[in-house]
PDB file of N, CA and C in Angstrom:
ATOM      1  N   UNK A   1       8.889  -3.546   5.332  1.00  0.00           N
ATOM      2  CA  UNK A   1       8.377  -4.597   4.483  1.00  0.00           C
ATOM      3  C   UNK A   1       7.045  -5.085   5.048  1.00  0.00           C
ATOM      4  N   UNK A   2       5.926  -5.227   4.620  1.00  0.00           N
ATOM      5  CA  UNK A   2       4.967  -5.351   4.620  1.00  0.00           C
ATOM      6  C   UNK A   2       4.858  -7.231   4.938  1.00  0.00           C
ATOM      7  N   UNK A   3       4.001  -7.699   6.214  1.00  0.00           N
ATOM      8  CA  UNK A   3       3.802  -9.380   6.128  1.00  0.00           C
ATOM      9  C   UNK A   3       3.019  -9.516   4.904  1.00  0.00           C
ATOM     10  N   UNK A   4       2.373  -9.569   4.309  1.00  0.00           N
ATOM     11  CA  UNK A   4       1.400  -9.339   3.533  1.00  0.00           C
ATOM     12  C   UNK A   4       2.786  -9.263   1.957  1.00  0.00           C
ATOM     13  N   UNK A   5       2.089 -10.035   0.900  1.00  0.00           N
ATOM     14  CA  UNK A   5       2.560 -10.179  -0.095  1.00  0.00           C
ATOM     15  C   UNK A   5       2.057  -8.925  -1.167  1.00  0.00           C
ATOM     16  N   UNK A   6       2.538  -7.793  -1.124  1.00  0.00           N
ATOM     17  CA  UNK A   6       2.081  -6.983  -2.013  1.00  0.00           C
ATOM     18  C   UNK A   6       3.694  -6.378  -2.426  1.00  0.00           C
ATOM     19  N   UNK A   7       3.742  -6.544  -3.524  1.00  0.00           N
ATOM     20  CA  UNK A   7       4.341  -6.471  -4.368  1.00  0.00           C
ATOM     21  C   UNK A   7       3.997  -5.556  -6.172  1.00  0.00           C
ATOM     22  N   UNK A   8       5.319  -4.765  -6.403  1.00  0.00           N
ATOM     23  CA  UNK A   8       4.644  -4.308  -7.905  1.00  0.00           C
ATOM     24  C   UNK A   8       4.923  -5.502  -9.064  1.00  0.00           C
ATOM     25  N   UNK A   9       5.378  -6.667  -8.344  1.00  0.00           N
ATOM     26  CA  UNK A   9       4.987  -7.969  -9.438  1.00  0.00           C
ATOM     27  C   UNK A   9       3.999  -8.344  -9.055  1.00  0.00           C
ATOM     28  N   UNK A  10       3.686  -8.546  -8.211  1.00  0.00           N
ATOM     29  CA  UNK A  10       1.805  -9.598  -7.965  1.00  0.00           C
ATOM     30  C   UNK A  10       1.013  -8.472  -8.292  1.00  0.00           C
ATOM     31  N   UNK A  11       1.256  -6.894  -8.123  1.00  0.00           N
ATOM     32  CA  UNK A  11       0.354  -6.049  -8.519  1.00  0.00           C
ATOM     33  C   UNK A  11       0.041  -6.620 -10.340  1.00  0.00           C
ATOM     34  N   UNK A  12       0.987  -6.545 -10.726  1.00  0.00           N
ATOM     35  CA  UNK A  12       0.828  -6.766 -12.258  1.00  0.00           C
ATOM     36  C   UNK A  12       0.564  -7.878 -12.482  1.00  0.00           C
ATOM     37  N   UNK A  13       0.547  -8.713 -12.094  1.00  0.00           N
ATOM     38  CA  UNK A  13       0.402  -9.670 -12.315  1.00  0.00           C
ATOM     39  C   UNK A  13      -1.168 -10.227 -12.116  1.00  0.00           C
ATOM     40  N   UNK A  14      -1.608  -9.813 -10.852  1.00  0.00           N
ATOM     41  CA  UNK A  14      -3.084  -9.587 -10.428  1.00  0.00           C
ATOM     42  C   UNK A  14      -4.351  -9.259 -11.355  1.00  0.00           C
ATOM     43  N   UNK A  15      -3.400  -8.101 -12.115  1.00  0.00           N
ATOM     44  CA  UNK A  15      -4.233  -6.747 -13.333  1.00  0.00           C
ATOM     45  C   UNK A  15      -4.686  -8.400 -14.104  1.00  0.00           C
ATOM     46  N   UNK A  16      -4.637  -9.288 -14.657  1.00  0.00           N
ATOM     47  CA  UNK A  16      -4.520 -10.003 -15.250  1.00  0.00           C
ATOM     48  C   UNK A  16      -5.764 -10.776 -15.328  1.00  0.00           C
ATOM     49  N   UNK A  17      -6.530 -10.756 -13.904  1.00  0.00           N
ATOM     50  CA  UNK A  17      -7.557 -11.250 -13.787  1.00  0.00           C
ATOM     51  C   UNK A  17      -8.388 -10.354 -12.364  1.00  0.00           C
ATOM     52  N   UNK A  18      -9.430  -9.600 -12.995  1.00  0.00           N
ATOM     53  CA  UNK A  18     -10.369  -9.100 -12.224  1.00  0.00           C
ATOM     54  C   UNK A  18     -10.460  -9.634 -10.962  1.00  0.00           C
ATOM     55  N   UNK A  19     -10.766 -10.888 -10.374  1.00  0.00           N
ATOM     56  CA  UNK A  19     -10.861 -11.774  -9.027  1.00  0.00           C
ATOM     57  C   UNK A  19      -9.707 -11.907  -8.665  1.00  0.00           C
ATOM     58  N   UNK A  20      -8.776 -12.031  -9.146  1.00  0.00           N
ATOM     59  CA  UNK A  20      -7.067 -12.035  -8.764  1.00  0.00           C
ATOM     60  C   UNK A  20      -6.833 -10.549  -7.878  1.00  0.00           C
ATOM     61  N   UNK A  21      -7.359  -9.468  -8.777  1.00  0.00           N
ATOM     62  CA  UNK A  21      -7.184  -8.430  -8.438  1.00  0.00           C
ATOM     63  C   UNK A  21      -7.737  -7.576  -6.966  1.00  0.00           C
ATOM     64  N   UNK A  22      -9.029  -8.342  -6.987  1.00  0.00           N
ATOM     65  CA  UNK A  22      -9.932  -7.840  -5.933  1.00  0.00           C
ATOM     66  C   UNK A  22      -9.097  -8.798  -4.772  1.00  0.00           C
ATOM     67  N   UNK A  23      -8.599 -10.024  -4.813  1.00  0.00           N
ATOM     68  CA  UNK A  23      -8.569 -10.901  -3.849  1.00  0.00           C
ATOM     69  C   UNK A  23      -7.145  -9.625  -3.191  1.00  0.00           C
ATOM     70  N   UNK A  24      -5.917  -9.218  -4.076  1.00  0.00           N
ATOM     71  CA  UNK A  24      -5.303  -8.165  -4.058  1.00  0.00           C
ATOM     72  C   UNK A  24      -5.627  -7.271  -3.240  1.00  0.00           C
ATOM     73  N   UNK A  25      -6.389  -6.104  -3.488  1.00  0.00           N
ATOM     74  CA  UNK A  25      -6.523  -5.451  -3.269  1.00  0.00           C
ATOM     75  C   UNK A  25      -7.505  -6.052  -1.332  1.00  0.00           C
ATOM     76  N   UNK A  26      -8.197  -7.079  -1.292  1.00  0.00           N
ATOM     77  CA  UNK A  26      -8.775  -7.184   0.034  1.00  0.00           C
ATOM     78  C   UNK A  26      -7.627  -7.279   0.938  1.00  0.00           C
ATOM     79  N   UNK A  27      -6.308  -8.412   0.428  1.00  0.00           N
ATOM     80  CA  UNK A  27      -5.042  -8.310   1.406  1.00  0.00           C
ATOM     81  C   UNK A  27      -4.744  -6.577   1.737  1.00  0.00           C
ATOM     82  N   UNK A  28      -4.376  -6.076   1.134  1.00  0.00           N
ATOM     83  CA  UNK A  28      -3.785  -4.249   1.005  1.00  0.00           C
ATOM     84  C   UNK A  28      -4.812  -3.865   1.913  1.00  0.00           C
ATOM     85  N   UNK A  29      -6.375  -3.933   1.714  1.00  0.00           N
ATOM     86  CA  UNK A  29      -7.265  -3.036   2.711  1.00  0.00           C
ATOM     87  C   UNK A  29      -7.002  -3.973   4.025  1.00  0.00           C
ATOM     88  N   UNK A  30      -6.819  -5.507   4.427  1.00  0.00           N
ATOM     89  CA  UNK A  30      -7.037  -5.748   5.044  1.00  0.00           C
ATOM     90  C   UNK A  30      -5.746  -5.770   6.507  1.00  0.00           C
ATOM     91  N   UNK A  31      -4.721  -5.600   5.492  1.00  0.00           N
ATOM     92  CA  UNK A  31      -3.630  -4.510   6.227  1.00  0.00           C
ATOM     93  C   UNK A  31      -3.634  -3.383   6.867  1.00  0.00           C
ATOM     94  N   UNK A  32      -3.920  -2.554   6.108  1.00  0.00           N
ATOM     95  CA  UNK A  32      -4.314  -1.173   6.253  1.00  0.00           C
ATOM     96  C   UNK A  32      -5.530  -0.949   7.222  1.00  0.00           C
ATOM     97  N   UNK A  33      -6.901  -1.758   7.610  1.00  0.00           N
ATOM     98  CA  UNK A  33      -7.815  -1.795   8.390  1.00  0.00           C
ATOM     99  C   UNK A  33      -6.605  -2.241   9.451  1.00  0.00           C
ATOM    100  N   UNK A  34      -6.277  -3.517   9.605  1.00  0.00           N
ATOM    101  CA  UNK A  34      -5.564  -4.181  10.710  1.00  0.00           C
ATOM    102  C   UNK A  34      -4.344  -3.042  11.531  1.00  0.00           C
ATOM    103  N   UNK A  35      -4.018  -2.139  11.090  1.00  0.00           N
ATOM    104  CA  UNK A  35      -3.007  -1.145  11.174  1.00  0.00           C
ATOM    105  C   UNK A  35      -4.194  -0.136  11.887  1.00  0.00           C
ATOM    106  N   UNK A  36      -5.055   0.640  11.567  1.00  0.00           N
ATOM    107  CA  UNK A  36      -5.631   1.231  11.924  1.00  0.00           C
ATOM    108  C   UNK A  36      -6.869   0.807  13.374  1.00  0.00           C
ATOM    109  N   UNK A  37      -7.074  -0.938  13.125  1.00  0.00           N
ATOM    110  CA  UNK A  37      -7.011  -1.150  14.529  1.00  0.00           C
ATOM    111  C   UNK A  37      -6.642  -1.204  15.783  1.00  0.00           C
ATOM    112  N   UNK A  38      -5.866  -1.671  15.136  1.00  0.00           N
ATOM    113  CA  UNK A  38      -4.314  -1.472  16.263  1.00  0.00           C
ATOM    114  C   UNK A  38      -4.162  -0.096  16.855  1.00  0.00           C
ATOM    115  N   UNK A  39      -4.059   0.698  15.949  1.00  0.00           N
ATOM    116  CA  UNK A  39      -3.747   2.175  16.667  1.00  0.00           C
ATOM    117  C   UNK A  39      -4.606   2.514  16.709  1.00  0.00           C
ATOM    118  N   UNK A  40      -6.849   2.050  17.125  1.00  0.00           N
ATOM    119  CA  UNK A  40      -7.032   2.797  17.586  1.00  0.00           C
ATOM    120  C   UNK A  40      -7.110   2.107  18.994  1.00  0.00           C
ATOM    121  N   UNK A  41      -7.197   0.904  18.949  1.00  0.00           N
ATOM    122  CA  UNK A  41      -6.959   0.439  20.513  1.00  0.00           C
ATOM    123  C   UNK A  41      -5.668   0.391  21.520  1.00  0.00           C
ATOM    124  N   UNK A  42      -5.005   0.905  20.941  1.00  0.00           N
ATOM    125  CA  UNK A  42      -3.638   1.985  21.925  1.00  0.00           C
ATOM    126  C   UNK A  42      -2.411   0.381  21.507  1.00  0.00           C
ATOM    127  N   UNK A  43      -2.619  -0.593  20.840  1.00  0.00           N
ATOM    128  CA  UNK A  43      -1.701  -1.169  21.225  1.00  0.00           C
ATOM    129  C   UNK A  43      -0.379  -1.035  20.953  1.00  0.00           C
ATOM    130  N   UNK A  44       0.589  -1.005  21.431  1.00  0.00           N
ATOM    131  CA  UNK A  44       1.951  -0.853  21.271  1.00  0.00           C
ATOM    132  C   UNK A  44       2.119  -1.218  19.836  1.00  0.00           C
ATOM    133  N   UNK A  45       3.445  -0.411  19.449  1.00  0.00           N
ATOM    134  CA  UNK A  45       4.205  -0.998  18.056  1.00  0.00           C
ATOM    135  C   UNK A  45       5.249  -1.516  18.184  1.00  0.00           C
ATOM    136  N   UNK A  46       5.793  -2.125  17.702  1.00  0.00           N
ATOM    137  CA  UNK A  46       7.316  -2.355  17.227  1.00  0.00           C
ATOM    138  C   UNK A  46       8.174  -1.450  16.875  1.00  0.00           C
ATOM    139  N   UNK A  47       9.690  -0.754  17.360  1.00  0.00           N
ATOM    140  CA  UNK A  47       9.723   0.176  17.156  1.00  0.00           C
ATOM    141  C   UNK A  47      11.485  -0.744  16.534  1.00  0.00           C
ATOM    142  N   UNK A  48      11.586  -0.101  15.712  1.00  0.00           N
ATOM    143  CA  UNK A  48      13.341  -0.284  14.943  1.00  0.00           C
ATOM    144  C   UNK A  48      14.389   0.398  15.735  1.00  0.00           C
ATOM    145  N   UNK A  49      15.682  -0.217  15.297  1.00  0.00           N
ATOM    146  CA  UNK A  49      16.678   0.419  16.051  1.00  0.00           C
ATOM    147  C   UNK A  49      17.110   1.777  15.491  1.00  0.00           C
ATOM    148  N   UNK A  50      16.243   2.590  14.859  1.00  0.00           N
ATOM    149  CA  UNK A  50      15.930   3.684  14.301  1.00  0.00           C
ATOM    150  C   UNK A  50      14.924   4.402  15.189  1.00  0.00           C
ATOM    151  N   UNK A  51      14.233   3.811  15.967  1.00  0.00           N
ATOM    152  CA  UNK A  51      13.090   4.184  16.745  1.00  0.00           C
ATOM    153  C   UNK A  51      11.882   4.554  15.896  1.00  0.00           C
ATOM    154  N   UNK A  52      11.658   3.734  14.471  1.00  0.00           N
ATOM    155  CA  UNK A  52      10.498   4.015  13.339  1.00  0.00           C
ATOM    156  C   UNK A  52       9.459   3.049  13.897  1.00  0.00           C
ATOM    157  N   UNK A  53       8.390   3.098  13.947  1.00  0.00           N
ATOM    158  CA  UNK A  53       7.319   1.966  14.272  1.00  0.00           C
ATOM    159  C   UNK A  53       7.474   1.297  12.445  1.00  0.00           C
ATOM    160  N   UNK A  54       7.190   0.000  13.281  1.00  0.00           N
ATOM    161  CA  UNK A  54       6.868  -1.361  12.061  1.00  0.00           C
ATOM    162  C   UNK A  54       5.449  -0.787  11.219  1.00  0.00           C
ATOM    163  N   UNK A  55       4.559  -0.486  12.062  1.00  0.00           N
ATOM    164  CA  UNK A  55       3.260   0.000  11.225  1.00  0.00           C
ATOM    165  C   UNK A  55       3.532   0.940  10.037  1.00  0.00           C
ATOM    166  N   UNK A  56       3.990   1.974  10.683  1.00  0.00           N
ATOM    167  CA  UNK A  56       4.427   2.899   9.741  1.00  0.00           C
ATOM    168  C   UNK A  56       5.551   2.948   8.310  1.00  0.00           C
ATOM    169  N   UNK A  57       6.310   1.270   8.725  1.00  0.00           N
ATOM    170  CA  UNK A  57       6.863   0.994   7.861  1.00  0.00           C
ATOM    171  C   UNK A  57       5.926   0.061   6.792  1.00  0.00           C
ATOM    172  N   UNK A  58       5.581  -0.375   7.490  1.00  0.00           N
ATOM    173  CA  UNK A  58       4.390  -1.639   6.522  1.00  0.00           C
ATOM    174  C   UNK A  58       3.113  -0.126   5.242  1.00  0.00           C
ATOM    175  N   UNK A  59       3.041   0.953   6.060  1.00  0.00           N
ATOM    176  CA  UNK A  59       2.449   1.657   5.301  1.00  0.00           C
ATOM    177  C   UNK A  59       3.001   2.289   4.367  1.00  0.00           C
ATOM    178  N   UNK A  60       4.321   2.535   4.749  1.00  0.00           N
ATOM    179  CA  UNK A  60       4.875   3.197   3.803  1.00  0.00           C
ATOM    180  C   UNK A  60       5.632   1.754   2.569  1.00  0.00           C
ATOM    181  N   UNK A  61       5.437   0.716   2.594  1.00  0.00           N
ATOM    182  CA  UNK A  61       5.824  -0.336   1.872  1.00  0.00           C
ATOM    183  C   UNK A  61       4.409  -0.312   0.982  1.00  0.00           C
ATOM    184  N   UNK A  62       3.131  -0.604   1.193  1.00  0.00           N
ATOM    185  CA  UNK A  62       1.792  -0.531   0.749  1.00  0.00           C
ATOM    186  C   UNK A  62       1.935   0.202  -0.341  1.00  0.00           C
ATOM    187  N   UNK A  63       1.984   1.683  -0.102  1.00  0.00           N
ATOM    188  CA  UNK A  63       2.014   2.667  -0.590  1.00  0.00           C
ATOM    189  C   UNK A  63       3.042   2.930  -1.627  1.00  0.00           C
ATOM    190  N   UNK A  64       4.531   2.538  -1.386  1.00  0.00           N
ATOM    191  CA  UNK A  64       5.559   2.763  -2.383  1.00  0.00           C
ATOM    192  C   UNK A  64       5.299   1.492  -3.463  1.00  0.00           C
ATOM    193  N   UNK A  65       4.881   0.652  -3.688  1.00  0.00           N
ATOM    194  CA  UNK A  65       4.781  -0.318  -4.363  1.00  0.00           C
ATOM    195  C   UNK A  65       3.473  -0.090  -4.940  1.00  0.00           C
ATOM    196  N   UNK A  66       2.228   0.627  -4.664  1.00  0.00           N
ATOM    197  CA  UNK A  66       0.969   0.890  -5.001  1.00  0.00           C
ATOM    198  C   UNK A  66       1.287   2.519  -5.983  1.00  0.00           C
ATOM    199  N   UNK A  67       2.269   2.680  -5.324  1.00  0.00           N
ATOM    200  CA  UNK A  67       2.008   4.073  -6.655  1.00  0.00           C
ATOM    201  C   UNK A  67       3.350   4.035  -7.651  1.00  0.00           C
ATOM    202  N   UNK A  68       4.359   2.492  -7.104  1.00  0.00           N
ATOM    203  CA  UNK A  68       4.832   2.743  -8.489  1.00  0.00           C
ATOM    204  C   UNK A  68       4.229   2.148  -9.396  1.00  0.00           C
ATOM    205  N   UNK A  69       3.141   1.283  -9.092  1.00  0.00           N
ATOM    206  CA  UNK A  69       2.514   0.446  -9.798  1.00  0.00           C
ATOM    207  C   UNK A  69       1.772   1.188 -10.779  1.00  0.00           C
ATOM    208  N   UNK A  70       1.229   2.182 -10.168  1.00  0.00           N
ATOM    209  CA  UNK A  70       0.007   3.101 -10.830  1.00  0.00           C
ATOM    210  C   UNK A  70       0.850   4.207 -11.608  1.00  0.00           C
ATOM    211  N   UNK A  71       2.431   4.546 -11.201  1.00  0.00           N
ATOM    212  CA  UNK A  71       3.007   5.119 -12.068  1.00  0.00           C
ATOM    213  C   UNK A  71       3.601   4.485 -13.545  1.00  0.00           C
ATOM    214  N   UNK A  72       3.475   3.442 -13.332  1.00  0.00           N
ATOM    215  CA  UNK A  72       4.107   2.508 -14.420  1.00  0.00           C
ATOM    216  C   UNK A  72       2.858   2.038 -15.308  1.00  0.00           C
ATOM    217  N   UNK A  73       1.986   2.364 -15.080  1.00  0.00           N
ATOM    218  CA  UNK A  73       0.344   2.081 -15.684  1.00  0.00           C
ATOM    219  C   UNK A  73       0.272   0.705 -16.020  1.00  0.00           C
ATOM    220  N   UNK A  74       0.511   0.115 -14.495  1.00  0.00           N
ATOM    221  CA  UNK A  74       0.329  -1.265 -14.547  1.00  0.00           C
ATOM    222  C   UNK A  74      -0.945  -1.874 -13.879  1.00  0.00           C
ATOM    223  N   UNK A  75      -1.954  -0.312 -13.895  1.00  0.00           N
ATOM    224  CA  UNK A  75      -2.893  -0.974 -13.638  1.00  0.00           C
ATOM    225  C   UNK A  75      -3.818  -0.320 -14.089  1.00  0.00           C
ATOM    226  N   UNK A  76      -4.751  -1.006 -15.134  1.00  0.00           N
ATOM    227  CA  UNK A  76      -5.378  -0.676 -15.508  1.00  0.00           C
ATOM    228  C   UNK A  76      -6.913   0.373 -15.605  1.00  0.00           C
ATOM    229  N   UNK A  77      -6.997   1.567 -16.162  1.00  0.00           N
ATOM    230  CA  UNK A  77      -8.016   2.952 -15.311  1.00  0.00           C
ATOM    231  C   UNK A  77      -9.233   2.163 -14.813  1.00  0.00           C
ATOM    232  N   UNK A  78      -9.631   1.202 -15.057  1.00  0.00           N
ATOM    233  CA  UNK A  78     -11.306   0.783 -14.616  1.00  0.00           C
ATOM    234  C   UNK A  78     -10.860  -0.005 -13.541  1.00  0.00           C
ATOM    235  N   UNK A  79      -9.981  -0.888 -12.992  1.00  0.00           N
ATOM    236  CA  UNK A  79      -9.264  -1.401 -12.373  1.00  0.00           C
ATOM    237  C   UNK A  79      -9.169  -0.190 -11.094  1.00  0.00           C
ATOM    238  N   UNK A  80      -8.226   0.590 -11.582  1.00  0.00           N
ATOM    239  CA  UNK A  80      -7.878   1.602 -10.781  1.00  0.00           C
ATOM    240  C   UNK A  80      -9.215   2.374 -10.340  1.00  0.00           C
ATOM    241  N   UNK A  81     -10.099   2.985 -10.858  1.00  0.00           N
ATOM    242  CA  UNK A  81     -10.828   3.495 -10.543  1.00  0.00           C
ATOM    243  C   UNK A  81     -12.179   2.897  -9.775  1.00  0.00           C
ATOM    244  N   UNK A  82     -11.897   1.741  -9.704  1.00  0.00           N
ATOM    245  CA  UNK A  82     -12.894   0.695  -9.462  1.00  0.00           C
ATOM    246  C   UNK A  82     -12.515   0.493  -7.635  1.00  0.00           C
ATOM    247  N   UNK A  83     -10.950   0.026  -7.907  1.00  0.00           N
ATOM    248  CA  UNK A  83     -10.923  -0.426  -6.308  1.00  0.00           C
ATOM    249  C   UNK A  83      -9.775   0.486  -5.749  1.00  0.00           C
ATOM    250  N   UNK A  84      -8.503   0.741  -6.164  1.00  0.00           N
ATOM    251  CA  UNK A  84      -7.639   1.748  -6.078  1.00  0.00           C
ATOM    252  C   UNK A  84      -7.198   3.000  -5.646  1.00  0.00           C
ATOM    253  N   UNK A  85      -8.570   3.677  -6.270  1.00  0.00           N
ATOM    254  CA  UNK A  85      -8.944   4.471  -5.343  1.00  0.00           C
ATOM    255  C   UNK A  85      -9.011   4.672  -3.793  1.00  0.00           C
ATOM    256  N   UNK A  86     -10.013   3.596  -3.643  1.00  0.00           N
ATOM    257  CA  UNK A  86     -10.318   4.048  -1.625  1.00  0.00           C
ATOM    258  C   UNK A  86      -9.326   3.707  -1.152  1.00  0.00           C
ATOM    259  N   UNK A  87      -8.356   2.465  -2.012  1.00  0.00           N
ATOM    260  CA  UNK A  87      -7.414   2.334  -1.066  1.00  0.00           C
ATOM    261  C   UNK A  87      -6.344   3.440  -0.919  1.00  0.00           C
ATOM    262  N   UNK A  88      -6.309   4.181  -1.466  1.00  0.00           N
ATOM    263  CA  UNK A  88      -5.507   5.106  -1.306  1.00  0.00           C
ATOM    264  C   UNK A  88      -5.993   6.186  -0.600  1.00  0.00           C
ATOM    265  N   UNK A  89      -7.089   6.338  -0.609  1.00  0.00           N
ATOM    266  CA  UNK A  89      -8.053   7.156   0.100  1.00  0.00           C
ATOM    267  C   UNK A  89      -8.212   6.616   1.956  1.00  0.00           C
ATOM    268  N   UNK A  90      -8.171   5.309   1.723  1.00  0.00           N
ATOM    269  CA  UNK A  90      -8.087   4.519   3.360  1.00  0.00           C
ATOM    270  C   UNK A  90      -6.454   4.877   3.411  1.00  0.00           C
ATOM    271  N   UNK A  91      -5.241   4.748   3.213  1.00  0.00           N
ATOM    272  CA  UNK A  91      -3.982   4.965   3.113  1.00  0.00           C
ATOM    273  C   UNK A  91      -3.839   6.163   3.722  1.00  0.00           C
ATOM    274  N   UNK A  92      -3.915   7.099   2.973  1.00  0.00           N
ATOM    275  CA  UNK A  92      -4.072   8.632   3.609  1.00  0.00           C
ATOM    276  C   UNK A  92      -4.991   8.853   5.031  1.00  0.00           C
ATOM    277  N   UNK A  93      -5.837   8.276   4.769  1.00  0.00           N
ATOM    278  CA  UNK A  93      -6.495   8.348   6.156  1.00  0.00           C
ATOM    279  C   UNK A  93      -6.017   8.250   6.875  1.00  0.00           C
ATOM    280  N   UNK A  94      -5.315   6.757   7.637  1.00  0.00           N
ATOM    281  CA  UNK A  94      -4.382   6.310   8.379  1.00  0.00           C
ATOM    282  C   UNK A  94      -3.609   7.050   9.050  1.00  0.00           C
ATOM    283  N   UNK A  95      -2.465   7.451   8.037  1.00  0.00           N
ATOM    284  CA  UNK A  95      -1.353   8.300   8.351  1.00  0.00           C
ATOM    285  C   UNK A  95      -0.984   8.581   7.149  1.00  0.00           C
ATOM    286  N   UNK A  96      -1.319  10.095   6.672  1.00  0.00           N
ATOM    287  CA  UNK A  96      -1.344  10.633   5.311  1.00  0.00           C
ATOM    288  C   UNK A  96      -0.133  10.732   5.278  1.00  0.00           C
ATOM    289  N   UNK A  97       1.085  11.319   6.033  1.00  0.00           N
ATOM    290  CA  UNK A  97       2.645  11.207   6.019  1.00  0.00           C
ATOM    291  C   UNK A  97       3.270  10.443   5.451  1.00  0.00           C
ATOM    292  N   UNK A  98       2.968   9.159   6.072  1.00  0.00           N
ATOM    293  CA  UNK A  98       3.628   8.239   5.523  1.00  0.00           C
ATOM    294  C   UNK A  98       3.307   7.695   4.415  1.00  0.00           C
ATOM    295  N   UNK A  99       1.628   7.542   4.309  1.00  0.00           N
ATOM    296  CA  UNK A  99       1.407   7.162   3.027  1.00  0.00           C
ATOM    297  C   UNK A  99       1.816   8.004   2.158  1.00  0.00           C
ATOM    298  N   UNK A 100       1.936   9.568   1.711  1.00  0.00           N
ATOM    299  CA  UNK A 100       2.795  10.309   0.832  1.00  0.00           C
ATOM    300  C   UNK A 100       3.714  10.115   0.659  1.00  0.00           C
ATOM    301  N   UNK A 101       4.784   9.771   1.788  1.00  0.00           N
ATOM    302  CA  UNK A 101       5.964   9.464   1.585  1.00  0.00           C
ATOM    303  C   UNK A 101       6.001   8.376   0.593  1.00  0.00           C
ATOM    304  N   UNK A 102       5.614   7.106   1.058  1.00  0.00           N
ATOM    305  CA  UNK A 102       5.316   5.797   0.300  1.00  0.00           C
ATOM    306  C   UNK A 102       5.236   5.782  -1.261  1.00  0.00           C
ATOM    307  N   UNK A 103       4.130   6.641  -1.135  1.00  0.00           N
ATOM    308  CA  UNK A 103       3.429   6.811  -2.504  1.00  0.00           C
ATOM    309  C   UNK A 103       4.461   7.557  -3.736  1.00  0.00           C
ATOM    310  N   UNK A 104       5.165   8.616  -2.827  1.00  0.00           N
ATOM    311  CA  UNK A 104       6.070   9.377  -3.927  1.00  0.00           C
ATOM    312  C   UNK A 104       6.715   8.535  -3.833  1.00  0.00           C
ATOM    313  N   UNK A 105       7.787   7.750  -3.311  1.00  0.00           N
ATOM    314  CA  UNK A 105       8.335   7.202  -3.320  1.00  0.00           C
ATOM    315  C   UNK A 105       8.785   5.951  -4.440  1.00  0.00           C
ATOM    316  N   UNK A 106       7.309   5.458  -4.372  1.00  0.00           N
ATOM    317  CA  UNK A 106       6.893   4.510  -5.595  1.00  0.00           C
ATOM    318  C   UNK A 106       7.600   4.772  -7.102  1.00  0.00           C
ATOM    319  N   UNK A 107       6.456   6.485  -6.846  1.00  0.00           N
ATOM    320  CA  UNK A 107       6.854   7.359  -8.152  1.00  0.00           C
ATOM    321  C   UNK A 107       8.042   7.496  -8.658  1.00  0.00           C
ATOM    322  N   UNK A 108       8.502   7.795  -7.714  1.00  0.00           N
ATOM    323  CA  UNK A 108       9.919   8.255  -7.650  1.00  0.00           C
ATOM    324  C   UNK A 108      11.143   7.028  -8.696  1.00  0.00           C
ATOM    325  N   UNK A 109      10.785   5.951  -7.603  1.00  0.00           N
ATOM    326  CA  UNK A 109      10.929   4.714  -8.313  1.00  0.00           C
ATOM    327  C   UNK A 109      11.237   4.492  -9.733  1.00  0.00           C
ATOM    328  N   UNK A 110      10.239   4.611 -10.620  1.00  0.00           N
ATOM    329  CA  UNK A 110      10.186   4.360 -11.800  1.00  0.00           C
ATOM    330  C   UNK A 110      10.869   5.362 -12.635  1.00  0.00           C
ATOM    331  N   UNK A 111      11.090   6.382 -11.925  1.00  0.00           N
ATOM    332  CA  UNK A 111      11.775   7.616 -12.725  1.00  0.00           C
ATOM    333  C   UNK A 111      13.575   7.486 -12.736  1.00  0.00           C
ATOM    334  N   UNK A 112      13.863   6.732 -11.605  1.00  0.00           N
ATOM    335  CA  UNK A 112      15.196   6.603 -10.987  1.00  0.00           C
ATOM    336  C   UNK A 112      15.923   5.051 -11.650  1.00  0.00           C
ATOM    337  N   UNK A 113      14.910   4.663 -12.844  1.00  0.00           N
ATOM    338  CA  UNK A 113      15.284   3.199 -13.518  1.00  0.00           C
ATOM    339  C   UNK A 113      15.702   3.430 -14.511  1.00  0.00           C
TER     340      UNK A 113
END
């Protein structure tokens, strides 16, 4: 679960107003930067009694909620193509694994309702 309030209700809900959306989408990058700081300055993670790092869970939360969003076409193509993009493009960067995982996942989601 992600600290950060991203959700596929505030996603939709966001779509609603352009500045809503961007303010959106700066939390998501500003996660995703903050994650990628972290690991590049070596600092430790949080690891579950699974032995999963927290980071990797927070990415794969980003991500499953960002592409069921975009599977459910709850967000609109100029929208999407506007800011949506890099973030998914910064996502993969990160740790493309998990963000795939995430991302199908999302997908997956909406098919399994």
């Amino acid at each position: 679960m992600s600290s950060y309030d991203i959700t596929v209700g505030r996603i939709h809900a966001c779509t609603r107003s352009t500045v809503d959306f961007i303010v959106l989408v700066s939390d998501i990058e500003t996660a995703l930067l903050s994650i990628r700081a972290l690991e590049r300055c070596g600092i430790a993670d949080d690891v579950d009694a699974d032995g999963f790092p927290s980071r990797t869970w927070e990415i794969i939360w980003i991500a499953k909620h960002l592409g069921q969003a975009c599977e459910s076409g709850l967000i609109p193509d100029y929208l999407f193509q506007k800011y949506v993009t890099e973030l998914v493009l910064l996502g993969h960067a990160i740790d493309a694994y998990a963000w795939s995982y995430g991302f199908r996942k999302g997908v997956e989601a909406v098919y399994d309702y």
